[in-house]
Structures are given as C-alpha cells and as structure tokens.
C-alpha atoms as a PDB file:
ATOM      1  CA  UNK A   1      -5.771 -36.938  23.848  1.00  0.00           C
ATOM      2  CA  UNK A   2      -8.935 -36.748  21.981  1.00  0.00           C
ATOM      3  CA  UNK A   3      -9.746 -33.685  19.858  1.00  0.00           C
ATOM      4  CA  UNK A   4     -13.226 -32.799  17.988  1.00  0.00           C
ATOM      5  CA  UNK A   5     -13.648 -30.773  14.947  1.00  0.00           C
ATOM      6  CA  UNK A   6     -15.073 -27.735  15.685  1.00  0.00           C
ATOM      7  CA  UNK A   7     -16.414 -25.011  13.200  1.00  0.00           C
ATOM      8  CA  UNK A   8     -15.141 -21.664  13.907  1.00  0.00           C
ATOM      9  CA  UNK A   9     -17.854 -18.545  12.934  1.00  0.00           C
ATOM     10  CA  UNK A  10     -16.468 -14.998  12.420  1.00  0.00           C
ATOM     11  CA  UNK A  11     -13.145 -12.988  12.507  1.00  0.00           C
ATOM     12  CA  UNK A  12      -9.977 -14.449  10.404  1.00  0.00           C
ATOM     13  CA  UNK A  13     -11.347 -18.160  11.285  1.00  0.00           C
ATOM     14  CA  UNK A  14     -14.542 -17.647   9.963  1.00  0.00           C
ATOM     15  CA  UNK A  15     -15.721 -21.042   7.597  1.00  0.00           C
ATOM     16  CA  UNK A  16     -12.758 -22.966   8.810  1.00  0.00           C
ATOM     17  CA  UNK A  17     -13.289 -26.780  10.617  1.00  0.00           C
ATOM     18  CA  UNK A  18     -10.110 -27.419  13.001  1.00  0.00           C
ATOM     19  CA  UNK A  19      -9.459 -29.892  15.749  1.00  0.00           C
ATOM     20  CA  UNK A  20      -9.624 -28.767  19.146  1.00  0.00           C
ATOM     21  CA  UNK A  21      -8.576 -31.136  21.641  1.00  0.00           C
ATOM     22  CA  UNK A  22     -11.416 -31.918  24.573  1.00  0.00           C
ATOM     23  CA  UNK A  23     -11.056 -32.047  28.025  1.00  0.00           C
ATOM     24  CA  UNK A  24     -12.059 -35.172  30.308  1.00  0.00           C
ATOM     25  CA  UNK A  25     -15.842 -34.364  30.236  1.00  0.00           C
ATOM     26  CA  UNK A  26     -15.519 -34.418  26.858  1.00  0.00           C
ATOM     27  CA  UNK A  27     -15.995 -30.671  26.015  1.00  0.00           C
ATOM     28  CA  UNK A  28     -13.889 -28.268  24.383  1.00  0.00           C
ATOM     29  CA  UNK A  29     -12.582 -25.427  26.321  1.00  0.00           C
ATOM     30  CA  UNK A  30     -15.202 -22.236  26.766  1.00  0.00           C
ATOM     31  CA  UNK A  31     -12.957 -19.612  25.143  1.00  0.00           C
ATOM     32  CA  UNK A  32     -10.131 -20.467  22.359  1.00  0.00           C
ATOM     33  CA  UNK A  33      -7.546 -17.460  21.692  1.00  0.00           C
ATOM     34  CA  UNK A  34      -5.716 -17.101  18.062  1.00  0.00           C
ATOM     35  CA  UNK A  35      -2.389 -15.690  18.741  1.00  0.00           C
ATOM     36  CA  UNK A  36      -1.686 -13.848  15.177  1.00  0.00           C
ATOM     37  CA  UNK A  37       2.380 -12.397  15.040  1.00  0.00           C
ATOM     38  CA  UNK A  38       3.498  -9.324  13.948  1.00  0.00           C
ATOM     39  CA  UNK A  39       6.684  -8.949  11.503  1.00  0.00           C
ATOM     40  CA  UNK A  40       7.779  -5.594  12.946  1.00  0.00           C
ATOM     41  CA  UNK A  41       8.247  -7.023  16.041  1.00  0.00           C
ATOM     42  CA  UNK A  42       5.055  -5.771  18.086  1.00  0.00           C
ATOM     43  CA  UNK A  43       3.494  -7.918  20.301  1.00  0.00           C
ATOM     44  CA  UNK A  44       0.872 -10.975  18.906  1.00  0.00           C
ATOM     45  CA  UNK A  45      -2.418  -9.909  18.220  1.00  0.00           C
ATOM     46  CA  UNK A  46      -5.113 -12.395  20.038  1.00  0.00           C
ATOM     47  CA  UNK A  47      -8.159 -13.033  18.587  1.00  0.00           C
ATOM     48  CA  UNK A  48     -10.655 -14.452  21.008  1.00  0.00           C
ATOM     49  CA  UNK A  49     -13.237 -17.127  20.080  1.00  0.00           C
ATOM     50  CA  UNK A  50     -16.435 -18.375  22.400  1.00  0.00           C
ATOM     51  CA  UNK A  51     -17.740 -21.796  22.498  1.00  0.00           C
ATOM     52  CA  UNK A  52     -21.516 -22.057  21.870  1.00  0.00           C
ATOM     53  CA  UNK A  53     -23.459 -24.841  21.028  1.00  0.00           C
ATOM     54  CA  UNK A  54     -23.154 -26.015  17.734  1.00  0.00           C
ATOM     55  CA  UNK A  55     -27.216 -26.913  16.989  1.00  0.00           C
ATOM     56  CA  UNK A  56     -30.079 -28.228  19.566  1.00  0.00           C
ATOM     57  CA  UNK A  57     -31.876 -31.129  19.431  1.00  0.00           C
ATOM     58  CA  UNK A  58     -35.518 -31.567  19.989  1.00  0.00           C
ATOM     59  CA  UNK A  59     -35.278 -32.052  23.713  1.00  0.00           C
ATOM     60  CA  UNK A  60     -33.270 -28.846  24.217  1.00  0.00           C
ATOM     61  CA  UNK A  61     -30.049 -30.277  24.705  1.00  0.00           C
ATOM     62  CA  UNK A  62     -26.771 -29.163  22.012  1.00  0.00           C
ATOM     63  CA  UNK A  63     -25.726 -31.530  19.819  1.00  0.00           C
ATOM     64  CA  UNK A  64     -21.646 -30.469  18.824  1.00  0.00           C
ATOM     65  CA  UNK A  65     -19.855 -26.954  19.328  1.00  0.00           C
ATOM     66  CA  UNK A  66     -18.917 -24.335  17.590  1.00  0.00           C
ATOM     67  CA  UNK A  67     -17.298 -21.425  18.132  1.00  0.00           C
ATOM     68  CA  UNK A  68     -17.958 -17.717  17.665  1.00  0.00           C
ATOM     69  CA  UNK A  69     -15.894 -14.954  17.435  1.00  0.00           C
ATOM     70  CA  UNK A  70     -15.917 -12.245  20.225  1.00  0.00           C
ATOM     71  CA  UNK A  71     -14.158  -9.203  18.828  1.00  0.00           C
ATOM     72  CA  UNK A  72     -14.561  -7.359  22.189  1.00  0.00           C
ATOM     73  CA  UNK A  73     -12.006 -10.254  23.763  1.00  0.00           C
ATOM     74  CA  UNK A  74     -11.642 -12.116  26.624  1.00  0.00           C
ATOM     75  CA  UNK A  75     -14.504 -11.502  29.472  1.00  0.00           C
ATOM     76  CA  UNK A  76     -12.958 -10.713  32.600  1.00  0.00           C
ATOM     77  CA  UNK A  77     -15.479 -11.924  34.678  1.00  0.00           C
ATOM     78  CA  UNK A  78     -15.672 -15.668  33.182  1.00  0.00           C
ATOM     79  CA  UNK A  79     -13.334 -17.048  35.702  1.00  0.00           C
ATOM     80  CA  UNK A  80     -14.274 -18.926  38.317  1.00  0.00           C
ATOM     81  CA  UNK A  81     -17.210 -17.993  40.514  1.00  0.00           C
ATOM     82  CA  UNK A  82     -16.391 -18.268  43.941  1.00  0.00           C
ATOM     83  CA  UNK A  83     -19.134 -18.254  46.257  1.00  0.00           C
ATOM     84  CA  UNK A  84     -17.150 -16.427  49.457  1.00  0.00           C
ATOM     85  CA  UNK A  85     -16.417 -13.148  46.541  1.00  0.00           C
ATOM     86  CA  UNK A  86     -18.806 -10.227  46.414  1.00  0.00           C
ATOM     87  CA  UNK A  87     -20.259  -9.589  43.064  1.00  0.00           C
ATOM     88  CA  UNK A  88     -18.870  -6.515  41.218  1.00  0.00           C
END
C-alpha cells in the first residue's frame, strides 16, 4: 500500500511528520484517532486528528495534507450522508 507523510498540528502529535497510508484515490483518511494506553488499566485515551489541506496553490486547489488536532473528538455527524435521512 502506499502511505504519504503527513504533518500532524496540535495535541501530543503536534511537530511530528508520520506516514499515513492512502486510500485508492490517493487521499488519506478524513479523521486519524491516536489510541494512547493507560498503565492502571483504564481504558485507551483517543486523541482525534482532522485532515485539512496541507497549503493551496494559486488556482485554489490543496497541494498535500495535514492534519489538525480536534480536542472536542470525533464528529458524530461526519458519517455518511444519506440522501433518504432527515437532517437533525
């Protein structure tokens, strides 16, 4: 598979360059979660990161990714939008 490296902004990530493997259209995926374990035994703590685009070219169009961190999580209305659902 073929990955890109991707600069991650914010949260415990923040500065860090890592490869993130893209998907056939050639982009990475929208959201990237950190699982980060606990030694007392308590569930993982996942931090959530956003893809945005990296920088944008004269005509408009993003050149690269990066990613930002969202410290309020995953959005729960970023799934799929099915066009037979009502809007909440």
């Amino acid at each position: 598979m073929r990955s890109e490296n991707t600069l991650f902004v914010g949260g415990p990530l923040d500065g860090r360059v890592l490869p993130v493997l893209v998907g056939m259209t050639g982009q990475p995926p929208k959201t990237y979660e950190v699982p980060v374990p606990h030694d007392d035994g308590r569930p993982p703590t996942v931090h959530v990161y956003r893809r945005v685009p990296g920088r944008v070219g004269r005509l408009g169009l993003p050149s690269g990714w990066k990613y930002e961190y969202a410290p309020e999580g995953k959005d729960p209305d970023a799934g799929p939008k099915w066009p037979w659902r009502k809007p909440r």
